[in-house]
Protein backbone atom coordinates (compact mmCIF):
# COMPACT_ATOMS: atom_id res chain seq x y z
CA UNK A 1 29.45 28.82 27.07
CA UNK A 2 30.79 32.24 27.56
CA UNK A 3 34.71 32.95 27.62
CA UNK A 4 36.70 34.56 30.40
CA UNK A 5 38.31 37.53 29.08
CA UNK A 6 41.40 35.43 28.38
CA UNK A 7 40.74 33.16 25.51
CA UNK A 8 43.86 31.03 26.24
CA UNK A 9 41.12 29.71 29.19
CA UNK A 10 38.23 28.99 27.15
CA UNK A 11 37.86 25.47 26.52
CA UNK A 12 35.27 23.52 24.64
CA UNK A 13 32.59 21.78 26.19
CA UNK A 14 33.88 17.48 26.26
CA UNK A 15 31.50 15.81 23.96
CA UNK A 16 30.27 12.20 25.31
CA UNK A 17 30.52 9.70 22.98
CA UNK A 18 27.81 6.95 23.29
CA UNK A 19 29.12 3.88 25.40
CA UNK A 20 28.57 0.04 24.13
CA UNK A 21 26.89 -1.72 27.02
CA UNK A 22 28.98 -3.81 29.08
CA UNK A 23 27.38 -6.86 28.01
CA UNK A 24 28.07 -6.17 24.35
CA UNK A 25 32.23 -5.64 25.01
CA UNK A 26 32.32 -8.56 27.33
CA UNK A 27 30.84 -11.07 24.89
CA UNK A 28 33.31 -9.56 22.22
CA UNK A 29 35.86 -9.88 24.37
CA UNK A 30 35.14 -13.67 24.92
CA UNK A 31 34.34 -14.46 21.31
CA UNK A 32 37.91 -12.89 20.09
CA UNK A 33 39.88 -14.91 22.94
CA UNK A 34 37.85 -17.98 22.09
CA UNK A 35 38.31 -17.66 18.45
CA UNK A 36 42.21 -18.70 18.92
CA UNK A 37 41.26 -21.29 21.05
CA UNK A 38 39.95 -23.89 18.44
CA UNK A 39 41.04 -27.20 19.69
CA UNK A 40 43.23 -29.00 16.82
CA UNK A 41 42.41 -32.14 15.51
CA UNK A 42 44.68 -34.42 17.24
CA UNK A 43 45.88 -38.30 15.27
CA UNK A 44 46.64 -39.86 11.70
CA UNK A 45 43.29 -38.65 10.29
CA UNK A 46 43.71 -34.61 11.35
CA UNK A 47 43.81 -32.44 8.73
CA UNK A 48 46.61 -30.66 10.17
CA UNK A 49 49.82 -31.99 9.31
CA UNK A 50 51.59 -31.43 12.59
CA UNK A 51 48.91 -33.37 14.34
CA UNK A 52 49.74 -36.11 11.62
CA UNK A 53 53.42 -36.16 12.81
CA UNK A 54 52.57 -36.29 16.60
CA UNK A 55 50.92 -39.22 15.94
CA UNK A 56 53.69 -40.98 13.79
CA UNK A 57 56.61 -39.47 16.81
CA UNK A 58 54.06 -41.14 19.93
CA UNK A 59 53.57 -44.50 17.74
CA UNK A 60 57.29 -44.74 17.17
CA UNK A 61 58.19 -44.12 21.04
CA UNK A 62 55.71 -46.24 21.97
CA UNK A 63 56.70 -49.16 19.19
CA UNK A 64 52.69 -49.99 18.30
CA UNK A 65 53.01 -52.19 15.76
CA UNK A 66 48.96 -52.21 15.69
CA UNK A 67 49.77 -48.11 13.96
CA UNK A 68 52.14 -49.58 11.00
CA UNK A 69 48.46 -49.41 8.58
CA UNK A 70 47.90 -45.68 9.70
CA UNK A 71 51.68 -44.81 9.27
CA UNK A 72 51.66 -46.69 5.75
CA UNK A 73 48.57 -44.49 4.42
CA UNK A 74 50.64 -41.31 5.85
CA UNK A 75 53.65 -42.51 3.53
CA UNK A 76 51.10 -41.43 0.73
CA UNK A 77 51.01 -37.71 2.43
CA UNK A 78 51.56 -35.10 0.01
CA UNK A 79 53.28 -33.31 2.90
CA UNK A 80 56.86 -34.41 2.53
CA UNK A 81 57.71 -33.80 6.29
CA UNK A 82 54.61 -36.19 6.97
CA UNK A 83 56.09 -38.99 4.89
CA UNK A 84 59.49 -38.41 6.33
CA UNK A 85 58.51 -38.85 10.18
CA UNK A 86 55.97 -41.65 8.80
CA UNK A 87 58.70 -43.96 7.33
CA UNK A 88 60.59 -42.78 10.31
CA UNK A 89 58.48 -43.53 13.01
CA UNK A 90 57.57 -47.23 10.93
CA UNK A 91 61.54 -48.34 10.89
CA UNK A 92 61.66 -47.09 14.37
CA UNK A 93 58.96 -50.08 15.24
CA UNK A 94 60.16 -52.88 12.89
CA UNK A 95 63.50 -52.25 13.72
CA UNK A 96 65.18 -52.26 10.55
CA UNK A 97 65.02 -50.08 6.82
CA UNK A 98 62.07 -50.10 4.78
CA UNK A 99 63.52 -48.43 1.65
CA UNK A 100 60.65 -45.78 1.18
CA UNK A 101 62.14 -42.38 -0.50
CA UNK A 102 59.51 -39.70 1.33
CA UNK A 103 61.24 -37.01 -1.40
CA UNK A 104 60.85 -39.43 -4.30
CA UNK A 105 58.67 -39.13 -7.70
CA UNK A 106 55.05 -40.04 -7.02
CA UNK A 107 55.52 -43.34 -8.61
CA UNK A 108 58.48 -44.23 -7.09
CA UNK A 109 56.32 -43.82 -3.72
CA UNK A 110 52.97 -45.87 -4.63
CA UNK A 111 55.08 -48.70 -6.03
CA UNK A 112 56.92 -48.47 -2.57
CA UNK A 113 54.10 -48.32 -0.71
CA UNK A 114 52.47 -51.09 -2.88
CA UNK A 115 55.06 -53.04 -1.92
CA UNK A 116 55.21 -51.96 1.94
CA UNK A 117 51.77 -52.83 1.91
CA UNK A 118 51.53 -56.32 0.74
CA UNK A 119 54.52 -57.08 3.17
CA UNK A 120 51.95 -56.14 5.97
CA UNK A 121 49.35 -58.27 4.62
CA UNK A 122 52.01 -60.89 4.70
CA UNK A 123 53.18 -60.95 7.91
CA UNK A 124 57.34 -59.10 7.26
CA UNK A 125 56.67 -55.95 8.52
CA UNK A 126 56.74 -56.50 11.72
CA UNK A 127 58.87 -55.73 14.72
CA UNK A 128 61.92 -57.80 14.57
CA UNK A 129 60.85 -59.85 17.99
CA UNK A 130 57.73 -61.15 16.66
CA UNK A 131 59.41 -61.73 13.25
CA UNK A 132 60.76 -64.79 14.09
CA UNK A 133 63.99 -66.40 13.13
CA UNK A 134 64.36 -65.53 9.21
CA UNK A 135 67.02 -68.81 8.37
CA UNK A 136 67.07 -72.00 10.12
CA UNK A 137 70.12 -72.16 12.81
CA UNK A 138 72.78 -73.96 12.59
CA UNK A 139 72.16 -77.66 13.40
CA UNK A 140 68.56 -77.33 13.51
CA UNK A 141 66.74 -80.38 11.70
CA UNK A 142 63.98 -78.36 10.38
């Protein structure tokens, strides 16, 4: 390329840069938005924790009773915010305290949960309309 006589004019020649075919950038482009787009585990076996609680929150606004043996294996979460909302959400169905401490020492927990868990099997942890009367009433026979 030759230079007017004014080299404030000259300019270099624009070099092209090889171009990535279309196809190539559009399948990036769709692999990068899909990559965020991982569905999460959703219920009381996800790995994810917060999944975990939305499962313990809709059983406790819903009062299932049938999710009390999912919500008493999350009591033995070693996410603390997952045994919280667990406890929670399984007072929220029975209806009353279950004295479980979701900050206390492991063995404080098992032998709580131990204990939770054998009241299942025997029928007392259950809401307190299918409980049934707990001492006779007055004047009954028997």
């Amino acid at each position: 390329m030759r230079c007017p006589t004014d080299p404030r004019t000259c300019q270099k020649p624009l070099r092209r840069t090889p171009r990535a075919p279309a196809g190539r950038l559009a399948a990036l482009a769709l692999a990068a938005t899909l990559a965020g787009c991982v569905p999460i585990p959703t219920g009381f076996d996800s790995s994810v924790p917060g999944a975990r609680i939305d499962a313990s929150v809709r059983a406790a606004n819903e009062q299932d009773a049938k999710a009390i043996p999912d919500l008493l294996a999350l009591l033995d979460s070693e996410d603390p915010a997952t045994r919280l909302i667990a406890s929670n959400a399984i007072e929220w169905i029975v209806g009353r305290p279950i004295d479980f401490d979701h900050g206390g020492t492991w063995a404080q927990r098992q032998a709580a949960i131990a204990r939770l868990e054998e009241d299942y099997e025997q029928g007392r942890l259950v809401p307190e309309d299918l409980a049934g009367p707990t001492t006779p009433e007055a004047g009954d026979d028997g």
